[in-house]
C-alpha atoms as a PDB file:
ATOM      1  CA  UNK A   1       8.896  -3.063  13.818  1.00  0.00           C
ATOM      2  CA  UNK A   2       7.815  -6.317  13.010  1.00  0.00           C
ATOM      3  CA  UNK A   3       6.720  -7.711   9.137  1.00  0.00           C
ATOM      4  CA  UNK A   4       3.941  -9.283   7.693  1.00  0.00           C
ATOM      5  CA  UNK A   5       5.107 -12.780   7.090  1.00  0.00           C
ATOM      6  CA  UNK A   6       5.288 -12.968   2.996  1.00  0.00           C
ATOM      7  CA  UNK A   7       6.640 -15.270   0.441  1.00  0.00           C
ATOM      8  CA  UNK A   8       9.551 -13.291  -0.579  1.00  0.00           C
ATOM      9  CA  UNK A   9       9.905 -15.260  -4.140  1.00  0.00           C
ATOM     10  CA  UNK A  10       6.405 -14.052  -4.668  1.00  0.00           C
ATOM     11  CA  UNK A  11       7.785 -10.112  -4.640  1.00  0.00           C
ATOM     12  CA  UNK A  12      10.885 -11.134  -6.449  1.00  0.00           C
ATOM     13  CA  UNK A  13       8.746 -11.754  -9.831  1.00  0.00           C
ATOM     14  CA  UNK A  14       7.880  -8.163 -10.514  1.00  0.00           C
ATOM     15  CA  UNK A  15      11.246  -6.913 -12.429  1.00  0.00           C
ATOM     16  CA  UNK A  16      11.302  -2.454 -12.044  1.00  0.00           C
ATOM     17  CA  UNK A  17      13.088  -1.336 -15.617  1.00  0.00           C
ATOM     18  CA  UNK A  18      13.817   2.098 -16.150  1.00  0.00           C
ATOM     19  CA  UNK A  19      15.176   3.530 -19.621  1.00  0.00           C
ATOM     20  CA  UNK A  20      17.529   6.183 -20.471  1.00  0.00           C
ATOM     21  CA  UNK A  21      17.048   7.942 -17.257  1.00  0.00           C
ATOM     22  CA  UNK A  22      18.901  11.182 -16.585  1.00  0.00           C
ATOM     23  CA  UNK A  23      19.051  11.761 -12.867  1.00  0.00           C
ATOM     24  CA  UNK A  24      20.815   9.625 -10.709  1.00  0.00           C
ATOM     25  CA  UNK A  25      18.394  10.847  -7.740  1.00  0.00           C
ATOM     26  CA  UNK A  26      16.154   9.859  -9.557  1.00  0.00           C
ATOM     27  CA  UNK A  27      17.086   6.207  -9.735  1.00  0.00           C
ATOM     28  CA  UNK A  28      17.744   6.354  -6.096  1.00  0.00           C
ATOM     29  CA  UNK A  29      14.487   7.273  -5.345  1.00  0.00           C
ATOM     30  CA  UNK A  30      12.800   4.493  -7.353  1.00  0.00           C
ATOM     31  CA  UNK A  31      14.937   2.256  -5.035  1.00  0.00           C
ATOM     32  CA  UNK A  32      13.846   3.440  -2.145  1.00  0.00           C
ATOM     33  CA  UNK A  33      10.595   3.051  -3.479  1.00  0.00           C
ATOM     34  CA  UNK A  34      10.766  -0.271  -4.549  1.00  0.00           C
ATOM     35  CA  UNK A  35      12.616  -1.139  -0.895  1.00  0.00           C
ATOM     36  CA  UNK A  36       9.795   0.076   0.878  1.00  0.00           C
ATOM     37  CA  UNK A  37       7.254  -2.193  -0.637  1.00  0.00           C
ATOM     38  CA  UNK A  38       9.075  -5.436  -1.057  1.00  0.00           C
ATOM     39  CA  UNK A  39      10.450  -5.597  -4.437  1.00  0.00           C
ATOM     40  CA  UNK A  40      14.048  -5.374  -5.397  1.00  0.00           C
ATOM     41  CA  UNK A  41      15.013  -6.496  -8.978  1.00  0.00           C
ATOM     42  CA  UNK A  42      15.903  -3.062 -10.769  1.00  0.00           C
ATOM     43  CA  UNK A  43      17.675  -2.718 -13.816  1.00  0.00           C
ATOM     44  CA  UNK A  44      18.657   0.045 -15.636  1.00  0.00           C
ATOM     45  CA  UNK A  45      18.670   0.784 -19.402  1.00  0.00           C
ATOM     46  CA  UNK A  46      21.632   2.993 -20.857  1.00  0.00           C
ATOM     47  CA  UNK A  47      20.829   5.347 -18.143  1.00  0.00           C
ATOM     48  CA  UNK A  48      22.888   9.224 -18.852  1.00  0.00           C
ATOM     49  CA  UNK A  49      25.640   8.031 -16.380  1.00  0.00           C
ATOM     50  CA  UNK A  50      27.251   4.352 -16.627  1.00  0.00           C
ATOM     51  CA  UNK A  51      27.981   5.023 -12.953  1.00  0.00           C
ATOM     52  CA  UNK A  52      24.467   6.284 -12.207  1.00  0.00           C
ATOM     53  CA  UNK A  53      24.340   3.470  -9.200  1.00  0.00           C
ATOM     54  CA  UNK A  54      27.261   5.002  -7.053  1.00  0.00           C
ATOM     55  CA  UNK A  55      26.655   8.607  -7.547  1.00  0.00           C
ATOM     56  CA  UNK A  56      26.224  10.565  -4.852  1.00  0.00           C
ATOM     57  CA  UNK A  57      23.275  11.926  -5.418  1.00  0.00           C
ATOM     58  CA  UNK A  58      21.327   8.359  -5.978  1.00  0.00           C
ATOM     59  CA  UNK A  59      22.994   7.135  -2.983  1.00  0.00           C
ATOM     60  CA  UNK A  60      21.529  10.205  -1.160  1.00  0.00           C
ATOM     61  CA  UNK A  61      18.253   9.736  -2.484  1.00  0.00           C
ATOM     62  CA  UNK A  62      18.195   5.866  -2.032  1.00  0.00           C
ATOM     63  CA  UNK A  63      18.708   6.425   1.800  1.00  0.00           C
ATOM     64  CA  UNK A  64      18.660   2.531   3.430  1.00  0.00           C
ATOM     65  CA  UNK A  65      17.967   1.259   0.079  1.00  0.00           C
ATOM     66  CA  UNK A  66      21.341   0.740  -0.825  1.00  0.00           C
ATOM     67  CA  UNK A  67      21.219  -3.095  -1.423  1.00  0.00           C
ATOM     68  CA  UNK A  68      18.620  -2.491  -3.856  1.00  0.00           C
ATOM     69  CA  UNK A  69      20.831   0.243  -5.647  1.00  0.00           C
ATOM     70  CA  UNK A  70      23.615  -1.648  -5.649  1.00  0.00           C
ATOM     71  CA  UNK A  71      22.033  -4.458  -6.874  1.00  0.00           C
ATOM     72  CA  UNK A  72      20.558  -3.010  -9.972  1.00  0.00           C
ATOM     73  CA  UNK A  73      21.704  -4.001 -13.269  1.00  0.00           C
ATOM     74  CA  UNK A  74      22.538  -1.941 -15.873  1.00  0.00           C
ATOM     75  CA  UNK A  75      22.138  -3.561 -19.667  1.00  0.00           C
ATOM     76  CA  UNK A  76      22.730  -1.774 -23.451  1.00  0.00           C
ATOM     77  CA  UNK A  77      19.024  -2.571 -24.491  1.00  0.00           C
ATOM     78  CA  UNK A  78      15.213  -3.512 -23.211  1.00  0.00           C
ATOM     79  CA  UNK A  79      15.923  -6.970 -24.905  1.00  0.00           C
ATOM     80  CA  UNK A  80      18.220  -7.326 -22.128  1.00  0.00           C
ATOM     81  CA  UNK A  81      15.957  -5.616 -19.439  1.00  0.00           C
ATOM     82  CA  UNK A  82      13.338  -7.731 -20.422  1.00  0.00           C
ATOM     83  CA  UNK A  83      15.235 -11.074 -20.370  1.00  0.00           C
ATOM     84  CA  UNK A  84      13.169 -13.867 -18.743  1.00  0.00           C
ATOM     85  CA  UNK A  85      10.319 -12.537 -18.390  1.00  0.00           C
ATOM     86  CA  UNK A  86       7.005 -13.734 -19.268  1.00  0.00           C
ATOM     87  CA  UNK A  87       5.019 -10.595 -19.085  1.00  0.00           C
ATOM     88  CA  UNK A  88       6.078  -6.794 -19.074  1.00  0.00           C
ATOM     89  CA  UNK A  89       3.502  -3.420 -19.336  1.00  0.00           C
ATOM     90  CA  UNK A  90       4.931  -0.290 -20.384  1.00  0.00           C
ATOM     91  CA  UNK A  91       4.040   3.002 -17.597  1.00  0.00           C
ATOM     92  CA  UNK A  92       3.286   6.171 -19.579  1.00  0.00           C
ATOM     93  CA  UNK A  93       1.102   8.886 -19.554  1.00  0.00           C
ATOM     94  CA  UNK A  94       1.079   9.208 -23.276  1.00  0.00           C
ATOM     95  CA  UNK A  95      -1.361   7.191 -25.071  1.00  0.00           C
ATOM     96  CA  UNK A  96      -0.397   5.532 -28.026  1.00  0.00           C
ATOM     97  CA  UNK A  97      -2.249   5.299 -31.575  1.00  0.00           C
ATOM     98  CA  UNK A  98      -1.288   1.433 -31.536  1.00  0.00           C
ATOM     99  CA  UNK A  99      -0.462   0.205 -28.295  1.00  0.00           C
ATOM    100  CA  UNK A 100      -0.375  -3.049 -25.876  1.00  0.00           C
ATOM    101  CA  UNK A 101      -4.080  -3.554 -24.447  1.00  0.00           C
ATOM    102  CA  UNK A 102      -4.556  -0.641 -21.648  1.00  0.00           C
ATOM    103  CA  UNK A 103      -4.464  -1.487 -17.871  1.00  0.00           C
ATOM    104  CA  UNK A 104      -5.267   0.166 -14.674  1.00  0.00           C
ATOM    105  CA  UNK A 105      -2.281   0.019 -12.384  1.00  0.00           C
ATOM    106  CA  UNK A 106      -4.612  -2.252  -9.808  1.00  0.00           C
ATOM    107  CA  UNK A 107      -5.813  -4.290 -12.164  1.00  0.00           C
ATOM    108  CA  UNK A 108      -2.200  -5.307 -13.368  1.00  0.00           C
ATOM    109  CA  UNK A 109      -1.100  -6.254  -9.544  1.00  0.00           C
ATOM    110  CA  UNK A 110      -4.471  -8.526  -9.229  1.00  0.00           C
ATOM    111  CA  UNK A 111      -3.014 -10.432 -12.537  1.00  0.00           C
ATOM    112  CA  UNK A 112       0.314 -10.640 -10.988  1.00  0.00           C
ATOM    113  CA  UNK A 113      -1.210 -11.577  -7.926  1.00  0.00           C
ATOM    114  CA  UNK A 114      -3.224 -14.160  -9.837  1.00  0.00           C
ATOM    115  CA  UNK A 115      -0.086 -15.667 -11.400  1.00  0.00           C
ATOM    116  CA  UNK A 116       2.288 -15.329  -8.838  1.00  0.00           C
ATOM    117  CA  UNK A 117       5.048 -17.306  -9.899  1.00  0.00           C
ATOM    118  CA  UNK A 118       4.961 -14.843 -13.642  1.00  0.00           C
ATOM    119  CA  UNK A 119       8.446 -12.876 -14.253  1.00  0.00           C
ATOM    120  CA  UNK A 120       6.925  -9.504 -14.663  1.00  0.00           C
ATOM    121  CA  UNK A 121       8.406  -6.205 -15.675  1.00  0.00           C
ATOM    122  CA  UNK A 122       7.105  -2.492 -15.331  1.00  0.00           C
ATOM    123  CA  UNK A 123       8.829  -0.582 -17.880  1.00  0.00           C
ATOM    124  CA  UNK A 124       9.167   3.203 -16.952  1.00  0.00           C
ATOM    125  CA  UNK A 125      10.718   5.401 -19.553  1.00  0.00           C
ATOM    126  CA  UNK A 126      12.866   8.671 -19.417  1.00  0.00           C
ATOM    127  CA  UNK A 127      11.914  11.800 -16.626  1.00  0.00           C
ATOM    128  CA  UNK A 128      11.479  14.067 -19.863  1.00  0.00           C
ATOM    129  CA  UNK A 129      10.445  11.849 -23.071  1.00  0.00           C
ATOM    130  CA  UNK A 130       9.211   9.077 -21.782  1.00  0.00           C
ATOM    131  CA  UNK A 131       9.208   5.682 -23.531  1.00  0.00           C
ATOM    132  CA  UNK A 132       9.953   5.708 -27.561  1.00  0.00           C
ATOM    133  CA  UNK A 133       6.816   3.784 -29.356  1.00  0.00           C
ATOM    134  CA  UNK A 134       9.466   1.084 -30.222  1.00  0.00           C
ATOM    135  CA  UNK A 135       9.712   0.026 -26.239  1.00  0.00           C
ATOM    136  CA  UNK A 136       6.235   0.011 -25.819  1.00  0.00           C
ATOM    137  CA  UNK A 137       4.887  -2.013 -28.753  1.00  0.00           C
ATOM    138  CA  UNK A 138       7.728  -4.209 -26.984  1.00  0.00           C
ATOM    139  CA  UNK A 139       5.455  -4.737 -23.999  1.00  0.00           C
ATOM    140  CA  UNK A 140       2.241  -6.806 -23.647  1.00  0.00           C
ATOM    141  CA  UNK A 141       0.013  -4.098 -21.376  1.00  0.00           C
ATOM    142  CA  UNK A 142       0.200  -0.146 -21.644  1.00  0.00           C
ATOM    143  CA  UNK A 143      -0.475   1.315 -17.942  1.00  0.00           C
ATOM    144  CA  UNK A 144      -1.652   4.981 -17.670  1.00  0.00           C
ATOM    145  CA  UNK A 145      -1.949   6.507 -14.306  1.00  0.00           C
ATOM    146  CA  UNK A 146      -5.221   8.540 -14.153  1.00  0.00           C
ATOM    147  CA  UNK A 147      -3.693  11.584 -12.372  1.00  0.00           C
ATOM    148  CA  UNK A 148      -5.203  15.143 -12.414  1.00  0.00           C
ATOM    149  CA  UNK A 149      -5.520  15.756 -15.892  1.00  0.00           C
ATOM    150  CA  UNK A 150      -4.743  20.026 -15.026  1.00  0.00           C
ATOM    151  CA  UNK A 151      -1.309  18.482 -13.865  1.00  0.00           C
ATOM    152  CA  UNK A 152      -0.752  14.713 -14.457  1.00  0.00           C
ATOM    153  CA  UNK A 153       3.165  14.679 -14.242  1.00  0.00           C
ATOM    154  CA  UNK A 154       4.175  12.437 -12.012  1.00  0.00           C
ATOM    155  CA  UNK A 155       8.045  11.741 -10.672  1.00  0.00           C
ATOM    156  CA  UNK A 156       9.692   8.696 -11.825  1.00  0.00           C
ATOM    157  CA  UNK A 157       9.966   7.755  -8.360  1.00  0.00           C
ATOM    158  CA  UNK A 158       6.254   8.541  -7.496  1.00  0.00           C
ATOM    159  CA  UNK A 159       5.147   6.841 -10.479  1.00  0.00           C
ATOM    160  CA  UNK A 160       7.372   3.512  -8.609  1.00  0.00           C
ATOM    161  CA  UNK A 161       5.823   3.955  -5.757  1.00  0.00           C
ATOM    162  CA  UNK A 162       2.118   4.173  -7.217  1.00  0.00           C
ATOM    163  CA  UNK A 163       2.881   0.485  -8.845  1.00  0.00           C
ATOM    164  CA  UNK A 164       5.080  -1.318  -6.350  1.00  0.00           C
ATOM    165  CA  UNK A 165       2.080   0.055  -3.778  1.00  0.00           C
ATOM    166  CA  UNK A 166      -0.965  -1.373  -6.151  1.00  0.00           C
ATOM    167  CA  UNK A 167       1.552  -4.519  -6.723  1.00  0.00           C
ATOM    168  CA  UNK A 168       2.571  -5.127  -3.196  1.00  0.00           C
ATOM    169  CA  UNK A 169      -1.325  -4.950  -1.622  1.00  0.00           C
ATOM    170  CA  UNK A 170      -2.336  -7.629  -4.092  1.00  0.00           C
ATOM    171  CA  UNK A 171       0.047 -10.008  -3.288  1.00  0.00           C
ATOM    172  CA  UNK A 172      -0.657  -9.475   0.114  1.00  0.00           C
ATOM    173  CA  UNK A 173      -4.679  -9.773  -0.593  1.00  0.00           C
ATOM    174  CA  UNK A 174      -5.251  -6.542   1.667  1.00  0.00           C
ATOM    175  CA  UNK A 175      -4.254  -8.361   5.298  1.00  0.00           C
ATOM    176  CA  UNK A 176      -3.166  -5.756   7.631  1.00  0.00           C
ATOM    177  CA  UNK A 177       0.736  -6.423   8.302  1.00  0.00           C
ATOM    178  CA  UNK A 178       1.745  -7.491  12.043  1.00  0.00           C
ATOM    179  CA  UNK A 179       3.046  -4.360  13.282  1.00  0.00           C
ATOM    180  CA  UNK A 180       3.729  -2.224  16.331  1.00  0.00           C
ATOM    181  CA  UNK A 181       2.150   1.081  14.421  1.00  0.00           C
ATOM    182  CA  UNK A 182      -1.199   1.404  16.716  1.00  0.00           C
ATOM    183  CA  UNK A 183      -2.935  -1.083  19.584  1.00  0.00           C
ATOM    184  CA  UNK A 184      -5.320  -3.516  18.153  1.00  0.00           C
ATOM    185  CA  UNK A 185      -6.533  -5.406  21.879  1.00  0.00           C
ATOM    186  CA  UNK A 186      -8.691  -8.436  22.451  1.00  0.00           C
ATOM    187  CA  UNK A 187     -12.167  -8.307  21.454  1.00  0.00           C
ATOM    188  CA  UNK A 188     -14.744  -8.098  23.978  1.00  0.00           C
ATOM    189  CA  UNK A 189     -16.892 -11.047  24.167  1.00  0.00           C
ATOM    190  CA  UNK A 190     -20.471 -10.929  23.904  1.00  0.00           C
ATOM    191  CA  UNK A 191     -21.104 -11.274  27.213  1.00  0.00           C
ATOM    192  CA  UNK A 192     -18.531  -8.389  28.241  1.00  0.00           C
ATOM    193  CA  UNK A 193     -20.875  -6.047  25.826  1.00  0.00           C
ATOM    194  CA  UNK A 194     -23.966  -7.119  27.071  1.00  0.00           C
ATOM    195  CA  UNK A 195     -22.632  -6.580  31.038  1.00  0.00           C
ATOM    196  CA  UNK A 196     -21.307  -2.820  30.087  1.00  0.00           C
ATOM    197  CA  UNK A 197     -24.878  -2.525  28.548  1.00  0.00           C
ATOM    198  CA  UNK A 198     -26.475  -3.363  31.305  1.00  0.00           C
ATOM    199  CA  UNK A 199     -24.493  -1.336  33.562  1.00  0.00           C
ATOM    200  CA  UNK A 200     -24.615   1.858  31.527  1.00  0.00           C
ATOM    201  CA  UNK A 201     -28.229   1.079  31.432  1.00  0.00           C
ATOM    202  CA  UNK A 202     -28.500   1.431  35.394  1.00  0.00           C
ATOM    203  CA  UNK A 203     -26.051   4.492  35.787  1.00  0.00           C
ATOM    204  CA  UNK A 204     -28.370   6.543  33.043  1.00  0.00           C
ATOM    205  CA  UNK A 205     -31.423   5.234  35.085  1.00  0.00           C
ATOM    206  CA  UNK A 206     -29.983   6.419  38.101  1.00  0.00           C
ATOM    207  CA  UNK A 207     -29.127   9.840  37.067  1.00  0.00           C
ATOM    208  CA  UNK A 208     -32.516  10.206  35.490  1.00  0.00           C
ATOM    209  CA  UNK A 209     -31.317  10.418  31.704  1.00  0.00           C
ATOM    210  CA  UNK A 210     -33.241   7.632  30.852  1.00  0.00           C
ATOM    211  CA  UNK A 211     -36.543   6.766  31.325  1.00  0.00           C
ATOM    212  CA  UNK A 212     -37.201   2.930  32.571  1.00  0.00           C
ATOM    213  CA  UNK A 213     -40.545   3.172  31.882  1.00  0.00           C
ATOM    214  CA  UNK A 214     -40.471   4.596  28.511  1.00  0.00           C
ATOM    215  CA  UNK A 215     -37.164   4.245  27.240  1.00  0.00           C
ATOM    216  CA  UNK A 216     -38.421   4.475  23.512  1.00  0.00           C
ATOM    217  CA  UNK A 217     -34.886   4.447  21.199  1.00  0.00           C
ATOM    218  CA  UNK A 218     -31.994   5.518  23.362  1.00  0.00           C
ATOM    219  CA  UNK A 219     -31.098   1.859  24.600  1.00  0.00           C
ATOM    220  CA  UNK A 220     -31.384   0.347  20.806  1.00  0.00           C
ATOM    221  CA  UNK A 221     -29.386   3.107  19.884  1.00  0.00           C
ATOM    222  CA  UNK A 222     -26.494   3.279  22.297  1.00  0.00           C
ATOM    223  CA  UNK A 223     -26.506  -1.244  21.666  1.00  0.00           C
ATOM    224  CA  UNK A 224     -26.187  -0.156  17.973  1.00  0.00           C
ATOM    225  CA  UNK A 225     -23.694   2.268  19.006  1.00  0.00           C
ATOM    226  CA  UNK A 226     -21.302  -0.308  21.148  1.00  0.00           C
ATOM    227  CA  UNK A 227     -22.071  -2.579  18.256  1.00  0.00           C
ATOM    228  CA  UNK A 228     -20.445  -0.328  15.407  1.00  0.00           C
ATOM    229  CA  UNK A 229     -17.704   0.706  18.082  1.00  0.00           C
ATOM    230  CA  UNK A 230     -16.066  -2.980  18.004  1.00  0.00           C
ATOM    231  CA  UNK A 231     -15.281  -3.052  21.161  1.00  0.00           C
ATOM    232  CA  UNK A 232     -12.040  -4.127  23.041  1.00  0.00           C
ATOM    233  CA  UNK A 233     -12.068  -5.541  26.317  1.00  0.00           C
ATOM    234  CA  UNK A 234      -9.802  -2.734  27.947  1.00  0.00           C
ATOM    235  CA  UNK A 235     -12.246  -0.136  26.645  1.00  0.00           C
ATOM    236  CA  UNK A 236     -15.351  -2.582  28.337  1.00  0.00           C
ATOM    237  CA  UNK A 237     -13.664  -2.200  31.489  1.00  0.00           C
ATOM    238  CA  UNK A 238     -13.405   1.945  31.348  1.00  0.00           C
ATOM    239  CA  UNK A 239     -16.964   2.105  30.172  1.00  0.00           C
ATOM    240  CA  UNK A 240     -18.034   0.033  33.654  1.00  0.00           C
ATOM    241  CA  UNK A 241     -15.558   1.795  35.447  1.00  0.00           C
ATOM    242  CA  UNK A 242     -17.683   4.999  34.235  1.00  0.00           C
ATOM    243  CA  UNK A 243     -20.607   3.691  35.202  1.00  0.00           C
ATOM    244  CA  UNK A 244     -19.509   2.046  38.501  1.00  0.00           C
ATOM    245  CA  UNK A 245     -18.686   6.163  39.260  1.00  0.00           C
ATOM    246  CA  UNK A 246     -22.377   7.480  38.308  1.00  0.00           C
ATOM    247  CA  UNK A 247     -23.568   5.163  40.503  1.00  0.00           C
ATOM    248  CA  UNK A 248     -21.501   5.057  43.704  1.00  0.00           C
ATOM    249  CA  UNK A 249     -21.913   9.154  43.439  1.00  0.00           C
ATOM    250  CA  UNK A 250     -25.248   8.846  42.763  1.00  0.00           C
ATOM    251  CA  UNK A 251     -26.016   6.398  45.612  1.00  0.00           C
ATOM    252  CA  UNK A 252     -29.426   6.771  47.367  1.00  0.00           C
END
């Protein structure tokens, strides 16, 4: 499968940091994660197991994203996590009495976006407490994910994967990547659309569903219709091919 062609030092600005986590899945998961959208700087905070990275269940969970697994870094503090970077926002789905200004998850990928070049860290805390207060008054943004409020827990991983997503589509400034999922053929022309027009016109004439004489809407209508369908020049030459039928078995 081929990939959109991206500035890789653009993705490697956003920093992943997760803190005290317990599961080693859990940590391959957010790799994977991470993998599949571009990014690959993690580093972990005193996570329960010093050898959370070669576990097997993180290595099971991390599936191909074993360079970014292996690659994470694993510090004694969020001083450390936080190292070099200009910018970091604290995910949580507690909000705090005194806390960083609030962001939407979209609206902190369009400021990454906007300063591309900005060493950035998302801060994700423990699966079961979350970040301490001390961590997040650390941070410059508090991000809340608006889940369901009747059940707004999300996985660490998920909660990865909701950022990096949001991150990655900014940076990218919504193209559609160059891949093989789906055909995308060559535009018909306006000329093609207006010939198939023409032609359906006959063949409806022919077989008596439309009236030359008074053909009121249906011809605005089915011009509006081709219009809206964005036509492709392989799907102009099935549409005459239909109509080429109508009328050679229709022939008088």
């Amino acid at each position: 499968m081929n990939t959109p062609n991206t500035d890789t030092s653009v993705f490697s600005a956003l920093r992943i940091v997760l803190v005290e986590t317990s599961h080693p899945g859990n940590i391959g998961a957010a790799a994977r994660a991470m993998k599949t959208m571009g990014f690959s700087d993690l580093v972990l905070v005193n996570p329960r197991f010093p050898d959370a990275v070669s576990q097997e269940e993180a290595i099971a969970f991390a599936s191909s994203a074993l360079d970014v697994l292996s690659g994470a870094r694993i510090v004694g503090s969020i001083d450390e996590a936080l190292e070099g970077c200009r910018f970091a926002a604290a995910v949580t789905s507690r909000l705090r009495e005194f806390s960083p200004p609030i962001l939407t998850a979209r609206a902190l990928a369009c400021q990454l976006a906007a300063t591309p070049g900005r060493p950035t860290a998302l801060v994700f805390g423990n699966e079961r407490y979350g970040l301490p207060n001390e961590i997040v008054e650390k941070c410059n943004a508090l991000i809340n994910i608006p889940a369901n409020p009747d059940y707004s827990s999300l996985n660490l991983a998920q909660a990865v994967q909701v950022l990096t997503y949001e991150c990655r589509m900014a940076l990218l400034g919504d193209k559609l990547p160059d891949t093989d999922i789906g055909f995308r053929g060559e535009l018909a022309t306006i000329a093609d659309i207006e010939g198939v027009f023409a032609h359906f016109e006959e063949a409806l004439t022919r077989i008596e569903f439309l009236n030359p004489h008074t053909p009121k809407k249906m011809m605005p209508r089915l011009r509006r219709l081709f219009a809206r369908a964005g036509l492709e020049v392989e799907e102009v030459n099935i549409l005459r091919g239909i109509a080429r039928q109508i009328l050679l078995k229709t022939g008088r």
